[in-house]
N, C-alpha and C. Protein backbone atom coordinates (compact mmCIF):
# COMPACT_ATOMS: atom_id res chain seq x y z
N UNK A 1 6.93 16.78 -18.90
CA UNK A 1 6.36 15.63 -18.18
C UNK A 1 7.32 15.12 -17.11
N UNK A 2 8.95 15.14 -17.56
CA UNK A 2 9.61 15.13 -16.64
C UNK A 2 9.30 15.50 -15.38
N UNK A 3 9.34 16.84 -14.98
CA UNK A 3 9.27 17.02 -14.14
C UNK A 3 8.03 16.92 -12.90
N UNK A 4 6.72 16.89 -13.94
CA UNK A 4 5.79 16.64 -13.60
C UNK A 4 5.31 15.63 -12.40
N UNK A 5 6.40 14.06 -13.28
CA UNK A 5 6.90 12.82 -12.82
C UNK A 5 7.37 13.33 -11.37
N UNK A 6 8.56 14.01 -11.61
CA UNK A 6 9.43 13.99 -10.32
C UNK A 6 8.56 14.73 -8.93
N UNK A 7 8.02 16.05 -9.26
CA UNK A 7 7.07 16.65 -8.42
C UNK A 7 5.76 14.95 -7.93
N UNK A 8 4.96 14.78 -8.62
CA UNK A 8 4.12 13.37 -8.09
C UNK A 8 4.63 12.54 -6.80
N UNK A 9 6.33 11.92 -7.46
CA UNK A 9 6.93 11.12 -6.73
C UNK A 9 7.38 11.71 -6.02
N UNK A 10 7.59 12.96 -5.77
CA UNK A 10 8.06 13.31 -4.47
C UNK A 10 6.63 12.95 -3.53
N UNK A 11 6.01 14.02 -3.99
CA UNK A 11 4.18 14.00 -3.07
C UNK A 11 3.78 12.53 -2.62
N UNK A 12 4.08 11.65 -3.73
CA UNK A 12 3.79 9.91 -3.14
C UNK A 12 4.55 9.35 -1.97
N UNK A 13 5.97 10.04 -1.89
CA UNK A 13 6.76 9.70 -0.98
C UNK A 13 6.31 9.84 0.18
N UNK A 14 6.28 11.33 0.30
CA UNK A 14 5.79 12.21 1.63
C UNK A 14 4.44 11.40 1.81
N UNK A 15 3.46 11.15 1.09
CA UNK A 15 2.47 10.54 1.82
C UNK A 15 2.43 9.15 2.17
N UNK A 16 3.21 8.41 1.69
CA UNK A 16 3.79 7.34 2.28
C UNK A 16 4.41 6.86 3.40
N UNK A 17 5.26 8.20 3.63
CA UNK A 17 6.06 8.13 4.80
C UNK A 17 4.83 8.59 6.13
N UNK A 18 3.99 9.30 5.61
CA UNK A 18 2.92 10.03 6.41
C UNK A 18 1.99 8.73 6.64
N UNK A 19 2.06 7.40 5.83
CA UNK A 19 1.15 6.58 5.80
C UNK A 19 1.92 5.62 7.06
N UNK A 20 3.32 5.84 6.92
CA UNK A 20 4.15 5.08 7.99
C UNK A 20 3.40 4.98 9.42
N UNK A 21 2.65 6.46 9.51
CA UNK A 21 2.78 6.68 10.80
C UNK A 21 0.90 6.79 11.29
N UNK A 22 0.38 6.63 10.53
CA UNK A 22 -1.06 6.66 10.44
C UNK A 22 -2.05 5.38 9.94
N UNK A 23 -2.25 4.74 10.91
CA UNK A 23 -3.08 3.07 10.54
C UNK A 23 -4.51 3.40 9.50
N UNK A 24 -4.58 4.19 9.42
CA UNK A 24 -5.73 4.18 8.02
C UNK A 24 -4.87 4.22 7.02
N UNK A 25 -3.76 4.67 6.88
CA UNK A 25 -3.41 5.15 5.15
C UNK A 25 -2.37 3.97 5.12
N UNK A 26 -2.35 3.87 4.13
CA UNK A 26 -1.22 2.22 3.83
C UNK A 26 0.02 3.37 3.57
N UNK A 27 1.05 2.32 3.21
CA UNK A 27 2.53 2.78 2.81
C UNK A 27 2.72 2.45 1.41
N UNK A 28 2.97 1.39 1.25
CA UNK A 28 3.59 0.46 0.13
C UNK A 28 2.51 0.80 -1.07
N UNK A 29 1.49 1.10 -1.12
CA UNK A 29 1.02 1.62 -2.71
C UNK A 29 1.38 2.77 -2.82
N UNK A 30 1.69 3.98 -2.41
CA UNK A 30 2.25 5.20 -2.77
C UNK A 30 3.36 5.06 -2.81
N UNK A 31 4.24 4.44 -1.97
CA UNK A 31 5.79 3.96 -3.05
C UNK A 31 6.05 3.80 -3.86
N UNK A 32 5.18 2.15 -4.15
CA UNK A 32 5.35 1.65 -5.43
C UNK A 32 4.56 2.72 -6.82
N UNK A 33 3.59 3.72 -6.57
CA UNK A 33 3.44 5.00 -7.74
C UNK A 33 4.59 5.89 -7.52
N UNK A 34 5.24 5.82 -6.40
CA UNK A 34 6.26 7.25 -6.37
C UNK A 34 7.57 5.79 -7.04
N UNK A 35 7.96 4.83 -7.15
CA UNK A 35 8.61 4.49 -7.42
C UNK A 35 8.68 4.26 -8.80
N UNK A 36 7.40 4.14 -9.80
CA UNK A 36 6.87 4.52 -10.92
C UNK A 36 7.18 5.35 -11.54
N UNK A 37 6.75 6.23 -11.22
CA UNK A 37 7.05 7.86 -11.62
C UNK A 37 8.59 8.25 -11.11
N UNK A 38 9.22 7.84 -10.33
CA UNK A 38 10.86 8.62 -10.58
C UNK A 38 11.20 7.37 -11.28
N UNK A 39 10.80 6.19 -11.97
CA UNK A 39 11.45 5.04 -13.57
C UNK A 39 11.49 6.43 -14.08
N UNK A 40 10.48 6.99 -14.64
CA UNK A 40 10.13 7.54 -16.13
C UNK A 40 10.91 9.54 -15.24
N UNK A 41 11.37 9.90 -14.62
CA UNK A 41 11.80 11.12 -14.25
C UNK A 41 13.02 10.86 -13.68
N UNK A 42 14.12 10.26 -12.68
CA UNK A 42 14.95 10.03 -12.20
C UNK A 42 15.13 8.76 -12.07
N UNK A 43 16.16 7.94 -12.93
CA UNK A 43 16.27 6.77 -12.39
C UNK A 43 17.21 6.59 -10.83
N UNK A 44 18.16 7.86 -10.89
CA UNK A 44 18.57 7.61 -9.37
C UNK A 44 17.73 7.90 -7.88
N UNK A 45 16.93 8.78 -8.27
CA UNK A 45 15.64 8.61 -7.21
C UNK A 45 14.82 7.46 -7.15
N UNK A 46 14.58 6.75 -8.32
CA UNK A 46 14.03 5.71 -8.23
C UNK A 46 14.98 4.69 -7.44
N UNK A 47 16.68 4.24 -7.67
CA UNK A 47 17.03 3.67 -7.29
C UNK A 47 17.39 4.08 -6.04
N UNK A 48 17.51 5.08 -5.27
CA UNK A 48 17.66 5.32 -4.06
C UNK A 48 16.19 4.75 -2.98
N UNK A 49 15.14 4.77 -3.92
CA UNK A 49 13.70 4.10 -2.68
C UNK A 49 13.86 2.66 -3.26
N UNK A 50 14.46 2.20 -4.29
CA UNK A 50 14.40 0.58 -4.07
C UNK A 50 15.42 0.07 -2.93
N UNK A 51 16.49 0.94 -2.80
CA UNK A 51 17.67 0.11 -2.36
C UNK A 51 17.53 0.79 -0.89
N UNK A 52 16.57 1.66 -0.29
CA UNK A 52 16.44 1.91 0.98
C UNK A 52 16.19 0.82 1.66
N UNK A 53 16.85 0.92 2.98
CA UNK A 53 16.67 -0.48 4.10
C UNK A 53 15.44 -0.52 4.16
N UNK A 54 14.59 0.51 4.68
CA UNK A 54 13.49 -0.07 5.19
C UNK A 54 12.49 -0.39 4.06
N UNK A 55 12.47 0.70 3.19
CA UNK A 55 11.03 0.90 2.26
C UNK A 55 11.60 -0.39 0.89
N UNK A 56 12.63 -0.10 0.83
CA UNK A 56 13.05 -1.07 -0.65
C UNK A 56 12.72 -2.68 -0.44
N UNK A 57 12.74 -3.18 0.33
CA UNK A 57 12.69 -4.29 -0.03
C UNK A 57 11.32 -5.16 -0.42
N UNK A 58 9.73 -4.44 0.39
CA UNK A 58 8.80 -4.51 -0.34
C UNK A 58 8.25 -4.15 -1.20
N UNK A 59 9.17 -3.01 -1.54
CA UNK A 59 9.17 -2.70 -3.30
C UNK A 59 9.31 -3.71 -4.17
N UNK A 60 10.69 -3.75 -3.89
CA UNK A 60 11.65 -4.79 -4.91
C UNK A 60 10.58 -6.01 -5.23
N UNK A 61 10.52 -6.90 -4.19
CA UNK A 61 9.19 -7.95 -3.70
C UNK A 61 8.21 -8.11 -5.24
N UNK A 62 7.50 -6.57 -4.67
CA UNK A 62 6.34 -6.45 -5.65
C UNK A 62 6.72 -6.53 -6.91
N UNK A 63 8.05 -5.67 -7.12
CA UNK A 63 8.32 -5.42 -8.67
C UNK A 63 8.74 -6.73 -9.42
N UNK A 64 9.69 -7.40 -8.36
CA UNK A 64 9.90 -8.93 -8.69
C UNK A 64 9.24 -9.84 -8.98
N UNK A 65 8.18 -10.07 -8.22
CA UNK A 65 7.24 -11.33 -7.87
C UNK A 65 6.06 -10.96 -7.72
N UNK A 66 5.67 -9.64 -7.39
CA UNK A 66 4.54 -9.53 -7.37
C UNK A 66 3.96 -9.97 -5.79
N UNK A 67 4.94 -10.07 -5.13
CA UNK A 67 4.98 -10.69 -3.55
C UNK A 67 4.77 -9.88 -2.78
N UNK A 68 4.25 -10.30 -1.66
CA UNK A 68 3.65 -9.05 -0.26
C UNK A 68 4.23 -10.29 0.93
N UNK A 69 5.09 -9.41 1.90
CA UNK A 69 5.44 -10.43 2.52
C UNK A 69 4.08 -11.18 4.00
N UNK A 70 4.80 -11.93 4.28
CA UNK A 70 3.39 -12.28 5.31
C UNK A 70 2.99 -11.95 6.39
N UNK A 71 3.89 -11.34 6.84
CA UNK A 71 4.01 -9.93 8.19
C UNK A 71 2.79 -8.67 7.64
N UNK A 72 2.90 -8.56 6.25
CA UNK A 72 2.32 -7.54 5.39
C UNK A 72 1.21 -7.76 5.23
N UNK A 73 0.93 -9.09 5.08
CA UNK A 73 -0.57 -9.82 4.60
C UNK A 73 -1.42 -9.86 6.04
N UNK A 74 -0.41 -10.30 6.98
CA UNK A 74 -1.58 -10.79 7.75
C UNK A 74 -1.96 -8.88 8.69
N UNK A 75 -0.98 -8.12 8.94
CA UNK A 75 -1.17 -6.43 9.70
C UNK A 75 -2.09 -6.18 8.15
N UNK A 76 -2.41 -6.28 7.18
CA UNK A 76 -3.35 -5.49 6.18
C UNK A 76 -4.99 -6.21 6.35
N UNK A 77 -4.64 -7.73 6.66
CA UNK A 77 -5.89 -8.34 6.95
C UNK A 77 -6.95 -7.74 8.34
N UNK A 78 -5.78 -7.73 9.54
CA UNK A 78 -6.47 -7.47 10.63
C UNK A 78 -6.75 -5.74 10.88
N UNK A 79 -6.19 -4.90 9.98
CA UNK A 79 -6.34 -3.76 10.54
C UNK A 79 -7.79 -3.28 9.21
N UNK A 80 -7.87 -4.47 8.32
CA UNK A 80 -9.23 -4.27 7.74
C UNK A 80 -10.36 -4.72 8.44
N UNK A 81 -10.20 -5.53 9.31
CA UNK A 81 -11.09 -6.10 9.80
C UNK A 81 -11.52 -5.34 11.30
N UNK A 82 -10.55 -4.69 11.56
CA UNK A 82 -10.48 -3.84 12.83
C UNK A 82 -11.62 -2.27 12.27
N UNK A 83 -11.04 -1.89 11.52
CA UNK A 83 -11.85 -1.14 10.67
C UNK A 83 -13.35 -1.30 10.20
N UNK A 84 -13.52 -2.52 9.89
CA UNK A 84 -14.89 -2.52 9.53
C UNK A 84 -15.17 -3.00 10.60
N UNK A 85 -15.01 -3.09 11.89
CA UNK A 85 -15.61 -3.30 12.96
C UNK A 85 -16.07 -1.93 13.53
N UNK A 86 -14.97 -1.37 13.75
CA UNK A 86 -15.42 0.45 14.29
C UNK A 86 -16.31 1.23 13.42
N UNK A 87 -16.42 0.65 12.17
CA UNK A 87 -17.10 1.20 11.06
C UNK A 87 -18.25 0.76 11.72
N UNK A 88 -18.74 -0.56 11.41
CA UNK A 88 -19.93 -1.51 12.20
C UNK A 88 -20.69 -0.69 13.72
N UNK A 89 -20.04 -1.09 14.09
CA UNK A 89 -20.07 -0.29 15.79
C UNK A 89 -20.26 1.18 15.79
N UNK A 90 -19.70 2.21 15.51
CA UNK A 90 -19.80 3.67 15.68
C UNK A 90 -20.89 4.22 14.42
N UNK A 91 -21.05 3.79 13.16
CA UNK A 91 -21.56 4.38 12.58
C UNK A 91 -23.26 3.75 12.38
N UNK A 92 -22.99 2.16 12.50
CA UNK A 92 -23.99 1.52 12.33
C UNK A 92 -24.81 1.62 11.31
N UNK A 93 -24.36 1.03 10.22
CA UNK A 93 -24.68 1.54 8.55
C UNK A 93 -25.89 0.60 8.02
N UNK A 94 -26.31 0.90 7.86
CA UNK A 94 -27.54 0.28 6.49
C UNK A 94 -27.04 -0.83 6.12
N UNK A 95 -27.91 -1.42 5.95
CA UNK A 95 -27.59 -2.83 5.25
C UNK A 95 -26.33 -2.86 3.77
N UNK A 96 -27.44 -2.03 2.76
CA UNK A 96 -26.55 -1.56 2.09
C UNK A 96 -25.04 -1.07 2.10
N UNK A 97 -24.54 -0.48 2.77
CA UNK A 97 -23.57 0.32 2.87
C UNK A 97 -22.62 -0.49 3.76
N UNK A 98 -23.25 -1.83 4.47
CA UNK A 98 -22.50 -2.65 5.17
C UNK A 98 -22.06 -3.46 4.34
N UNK A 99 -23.15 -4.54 3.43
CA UNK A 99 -22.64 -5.39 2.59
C UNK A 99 -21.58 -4.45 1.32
N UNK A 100 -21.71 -3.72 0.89
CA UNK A 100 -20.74 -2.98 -0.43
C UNK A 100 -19.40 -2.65 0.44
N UNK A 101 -19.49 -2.09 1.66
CA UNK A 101 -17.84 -2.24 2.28
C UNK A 101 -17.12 -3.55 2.83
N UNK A 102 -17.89 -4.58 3.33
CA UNK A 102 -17.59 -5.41 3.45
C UNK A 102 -17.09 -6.19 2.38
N UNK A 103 -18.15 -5.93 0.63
CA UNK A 103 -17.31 -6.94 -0.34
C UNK A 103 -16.51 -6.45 -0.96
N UNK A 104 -16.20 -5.02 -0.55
CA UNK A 104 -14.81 -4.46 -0.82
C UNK A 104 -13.87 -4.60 -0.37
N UNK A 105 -13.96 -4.78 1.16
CA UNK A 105 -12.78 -5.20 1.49
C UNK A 105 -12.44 -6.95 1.61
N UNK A 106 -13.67 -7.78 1.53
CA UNK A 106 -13.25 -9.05 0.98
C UNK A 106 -12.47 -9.00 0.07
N UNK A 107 -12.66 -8.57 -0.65
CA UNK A 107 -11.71 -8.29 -2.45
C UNK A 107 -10.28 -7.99 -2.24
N UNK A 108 -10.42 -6.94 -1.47
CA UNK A 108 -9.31 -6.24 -0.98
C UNK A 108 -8.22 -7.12 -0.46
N UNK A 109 -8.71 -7.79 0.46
CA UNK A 109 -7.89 -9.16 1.16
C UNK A 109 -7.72 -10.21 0.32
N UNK A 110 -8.69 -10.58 -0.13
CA UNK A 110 -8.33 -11.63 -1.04
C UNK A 110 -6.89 -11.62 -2.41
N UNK A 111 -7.60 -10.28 -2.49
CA UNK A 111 -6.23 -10.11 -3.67
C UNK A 111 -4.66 -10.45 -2.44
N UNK A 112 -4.80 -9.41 -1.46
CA UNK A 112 -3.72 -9.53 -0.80
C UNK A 112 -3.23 -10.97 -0.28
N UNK A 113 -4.00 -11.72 0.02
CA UNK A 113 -3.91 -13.14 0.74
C UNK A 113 -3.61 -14.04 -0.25
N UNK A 114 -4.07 -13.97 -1.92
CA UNK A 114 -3.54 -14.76 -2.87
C UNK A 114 -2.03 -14.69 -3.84
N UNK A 115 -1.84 -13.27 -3.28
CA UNK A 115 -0.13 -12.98 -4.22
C UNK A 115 0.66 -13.60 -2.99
N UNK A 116 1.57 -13.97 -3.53
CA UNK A 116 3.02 -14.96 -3.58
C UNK A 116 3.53 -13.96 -1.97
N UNK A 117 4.11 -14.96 -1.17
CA UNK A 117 5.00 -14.58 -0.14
C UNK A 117 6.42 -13.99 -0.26
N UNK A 118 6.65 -12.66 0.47
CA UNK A 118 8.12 -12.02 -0.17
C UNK A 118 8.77 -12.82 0.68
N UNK A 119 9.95 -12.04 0.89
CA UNK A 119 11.43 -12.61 1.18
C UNK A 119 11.48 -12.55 2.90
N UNK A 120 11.09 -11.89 3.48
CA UNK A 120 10.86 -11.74 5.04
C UNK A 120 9.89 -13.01 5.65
């Protein structure tokens, strides 16, 4: 299982870092599973992505407090909303299929907009 762990958290990394660079895919939830999975396979891999400058500190945040900072909250709010606009506009969906993405991503935000402010 070890290693199992370590292979995952690598793959979470890489797509994380791949999420860095691509406005559909987030970052910070495939960390925080690749940061998961090297607890239980490497604790020094694990501690090398908490204590990284860039990626560690909204780790730490989450693991701490459960916090998203507000730089974080408000770029996750608008690039949902940017999204279900081009969604809206280019695909022009059914009623159905408008309201169920829309109260998904209400949800989506809401969770994000109600956890605690990090350290930034």
């Amino acid at each position: 299982m070890r290693l199992l762990y370590l292979c995952l958290g690598w793959i979470m990394v890489g797509v994380g870092i791949v999420g860095a660079f691509l406005p559909v895919l987030p970052t910070t939830p495939f960390l925080l599973l690749a940061a998961w999975l090297f607890a239980r396979s490497s604790p020094r891999l694990e501690e090398w992505l908490l204590s990284h400058r860039i990626f560690g500190p909204p780790l730490r945040d989450w693991r701490e407090r459960g916090a998203i900072n507000r730089k974080a909250k408000i770029t996750a709010c608008l690039l949902m909303a940017a999204s279900y606009a081009v969604f809206w506009f280019v695909r022009q969906p059914g009623p159905l299929a408008a309201i169920l993405l829309a109260a998904v991503m209400l949800c989506s935000a809401t969770f994000i907009l109600t956890r605690p402010d990090g350290r930034r």
